[in-house]
Protein backbone atom coordinates (compact mmCIF):
# COMPACT_ATOMS: atom_id res chain seq x y z
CA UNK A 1 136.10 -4.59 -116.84
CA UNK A 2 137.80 -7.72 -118.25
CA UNK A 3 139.46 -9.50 -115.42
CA UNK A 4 143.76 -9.32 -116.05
CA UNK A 5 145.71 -12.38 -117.52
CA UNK A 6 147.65 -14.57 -115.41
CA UNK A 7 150.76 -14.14 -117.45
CA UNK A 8 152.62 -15.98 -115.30
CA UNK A 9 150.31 -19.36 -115.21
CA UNK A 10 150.51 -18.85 -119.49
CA UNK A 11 154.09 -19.18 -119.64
CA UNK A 12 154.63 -22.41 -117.41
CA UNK A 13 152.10 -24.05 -119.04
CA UNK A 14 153.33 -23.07 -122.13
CA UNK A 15 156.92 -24.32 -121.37
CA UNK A 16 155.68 -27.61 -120.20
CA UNK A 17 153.35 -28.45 -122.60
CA UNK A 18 155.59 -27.46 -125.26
CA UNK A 19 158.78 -29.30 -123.75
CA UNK A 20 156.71 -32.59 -123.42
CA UNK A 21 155.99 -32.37 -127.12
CA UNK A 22 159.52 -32.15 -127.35
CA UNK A 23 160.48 -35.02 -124.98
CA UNK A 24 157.96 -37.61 -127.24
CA UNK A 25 159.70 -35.87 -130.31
CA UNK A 26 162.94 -37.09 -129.12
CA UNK A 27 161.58 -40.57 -127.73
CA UNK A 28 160.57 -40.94 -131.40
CA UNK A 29 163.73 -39.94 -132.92
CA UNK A 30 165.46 -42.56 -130.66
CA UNK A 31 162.84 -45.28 -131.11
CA UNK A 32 163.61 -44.99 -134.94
CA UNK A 33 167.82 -44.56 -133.87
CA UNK A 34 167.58 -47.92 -131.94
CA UNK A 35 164.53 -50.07 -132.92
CA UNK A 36 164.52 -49.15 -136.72
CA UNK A 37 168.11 -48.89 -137.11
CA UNK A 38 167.87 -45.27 -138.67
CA UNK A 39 171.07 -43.05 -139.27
CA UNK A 40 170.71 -39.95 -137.56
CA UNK A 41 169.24 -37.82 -140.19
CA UNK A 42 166.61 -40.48 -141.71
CA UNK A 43 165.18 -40.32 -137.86
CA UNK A 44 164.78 -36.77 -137.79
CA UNK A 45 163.19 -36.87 -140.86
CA UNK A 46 160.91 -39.87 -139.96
CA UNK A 47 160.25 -38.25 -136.58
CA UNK A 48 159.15 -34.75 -138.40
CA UNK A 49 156.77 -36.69 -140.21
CA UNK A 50 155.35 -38.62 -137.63
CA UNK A 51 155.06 -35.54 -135.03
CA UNK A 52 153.36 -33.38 -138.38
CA UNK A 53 150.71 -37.01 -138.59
CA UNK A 54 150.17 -36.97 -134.39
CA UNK A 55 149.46 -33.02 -134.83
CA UNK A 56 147.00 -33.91 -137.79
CA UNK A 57 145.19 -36.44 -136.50
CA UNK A 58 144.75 -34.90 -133.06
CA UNK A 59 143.31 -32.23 -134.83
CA UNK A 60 141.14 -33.97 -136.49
CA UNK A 61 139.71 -36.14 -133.17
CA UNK A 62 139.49 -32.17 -132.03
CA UNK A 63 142.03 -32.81 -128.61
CA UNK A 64 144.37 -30.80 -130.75
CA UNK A 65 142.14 -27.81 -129.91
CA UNK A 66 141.74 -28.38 -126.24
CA UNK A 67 145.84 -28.58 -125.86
CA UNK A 68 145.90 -25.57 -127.61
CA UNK A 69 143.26 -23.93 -125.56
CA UNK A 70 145.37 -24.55 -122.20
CA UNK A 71 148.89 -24.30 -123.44
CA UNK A 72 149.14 -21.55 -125.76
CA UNK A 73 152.56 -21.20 -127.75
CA UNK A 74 153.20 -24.71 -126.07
CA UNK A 75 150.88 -26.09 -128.37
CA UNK A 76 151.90 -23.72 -131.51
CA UNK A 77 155.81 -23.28 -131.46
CA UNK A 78 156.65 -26.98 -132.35
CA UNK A 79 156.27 -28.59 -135.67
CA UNK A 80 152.59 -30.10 -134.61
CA UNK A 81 151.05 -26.84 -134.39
CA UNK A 82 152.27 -26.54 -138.43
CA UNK A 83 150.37 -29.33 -138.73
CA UNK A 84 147.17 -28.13 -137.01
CA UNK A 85 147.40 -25.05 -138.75
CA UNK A 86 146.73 -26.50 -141.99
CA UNK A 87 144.08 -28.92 -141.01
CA UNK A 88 142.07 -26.62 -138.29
CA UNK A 89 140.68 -24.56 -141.33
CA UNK A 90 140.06 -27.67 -144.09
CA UNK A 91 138.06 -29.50 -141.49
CA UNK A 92 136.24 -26.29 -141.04
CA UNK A 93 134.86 -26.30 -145.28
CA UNK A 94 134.48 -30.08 -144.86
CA UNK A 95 131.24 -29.40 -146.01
CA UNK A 96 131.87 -27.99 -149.07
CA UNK A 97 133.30 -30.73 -150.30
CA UNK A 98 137.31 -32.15 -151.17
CA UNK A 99 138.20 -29.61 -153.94
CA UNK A 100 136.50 -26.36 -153.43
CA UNK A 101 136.03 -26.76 -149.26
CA UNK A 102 139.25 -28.56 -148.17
CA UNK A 103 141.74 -27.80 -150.88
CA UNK A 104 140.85 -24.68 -151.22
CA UNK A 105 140.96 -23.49 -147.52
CA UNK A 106 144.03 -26.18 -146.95
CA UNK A 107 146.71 -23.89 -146.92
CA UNK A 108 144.84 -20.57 -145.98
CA UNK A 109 146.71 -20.21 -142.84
CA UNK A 110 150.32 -21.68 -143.91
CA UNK A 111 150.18 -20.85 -146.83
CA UNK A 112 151.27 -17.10 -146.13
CA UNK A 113 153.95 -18.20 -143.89
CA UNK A 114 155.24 -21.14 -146.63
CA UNK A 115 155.43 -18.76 -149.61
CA UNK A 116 157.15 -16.06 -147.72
CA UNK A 117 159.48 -19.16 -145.97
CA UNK A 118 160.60 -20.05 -149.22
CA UNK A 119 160.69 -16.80 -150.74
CA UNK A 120 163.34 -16.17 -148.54
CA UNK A 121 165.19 -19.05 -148.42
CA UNK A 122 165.98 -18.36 -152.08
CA UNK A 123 166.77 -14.35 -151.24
CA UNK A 124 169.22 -15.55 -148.79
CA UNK A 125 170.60 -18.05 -150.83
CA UNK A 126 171.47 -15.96 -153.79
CA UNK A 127 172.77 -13.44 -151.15
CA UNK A 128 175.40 -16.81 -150.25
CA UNK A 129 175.80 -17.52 -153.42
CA UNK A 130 177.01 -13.64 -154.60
CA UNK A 131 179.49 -13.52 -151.43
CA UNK A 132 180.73 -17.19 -152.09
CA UNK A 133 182.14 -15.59 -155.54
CA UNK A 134 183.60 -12.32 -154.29
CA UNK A 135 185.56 -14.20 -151.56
């Protein structure tokens, strides 16, 4: 008899943990808007990259894993958890050294969900692109 999930205690911890990764996102973006005199797209940009390096080096120091562990989706949904997903299983075939341990096993996780990303991206672009010329 396995004892029953607290579903409830999941979800809030999920939301929170997940909405303060969003609330540093966002005090990123604007420290880049205001300090580094970024236009509103470079920011974004610079602030997906610099959320994707906090996700990958957390991961790396192994905290990355203990969020996860109490937050749950929290701690996957936003863009760090894309980053821990691709370094969780390289640092796992450390060991087997750079080409045949981490770059082979660096994209075993995302890669499924990048190839089938951008396999439909272009699906549903040539979809656009065959109604643009009817209309």
């Amino acid at each position: 008899i396995s004892p029953k999930p607290t579903y409830l205690k999941n979800y809030i911890l999920a939301f929170i943990v997940g909405g303060i990764i969003c609330v540093i996102g966002q005090g990123i973006k604007d420290l880049y808007l205001n300090i580094g005199n970024l236009n509103d797209l470079s920011a974004g940009n610079a602030t997906s990259i610099t959320l994707i390096f906090i996700g990958a080096f957390l991961t790396g120091l192994g905290v990355y894993d203990l969020i996860g562990k109490r937050a749950g989706a929290g701690s996957i949904i936003p863009i760090t958890g894309f980053a821990n997903s691709i370094v969780s299983p390289a640092m796992e075939y450390k060991r087997e050294g750079f080409v045949l341990g981490v770059g082979a096993n660096l994209f075993k996780i995302a890669g499924p969900v990048l190839v089938y990303g951008i396999g439909s991206s272009i699906i549903c672009g040539f979809f656009y692109y065959i109604f643009t010329l009817i209309r």
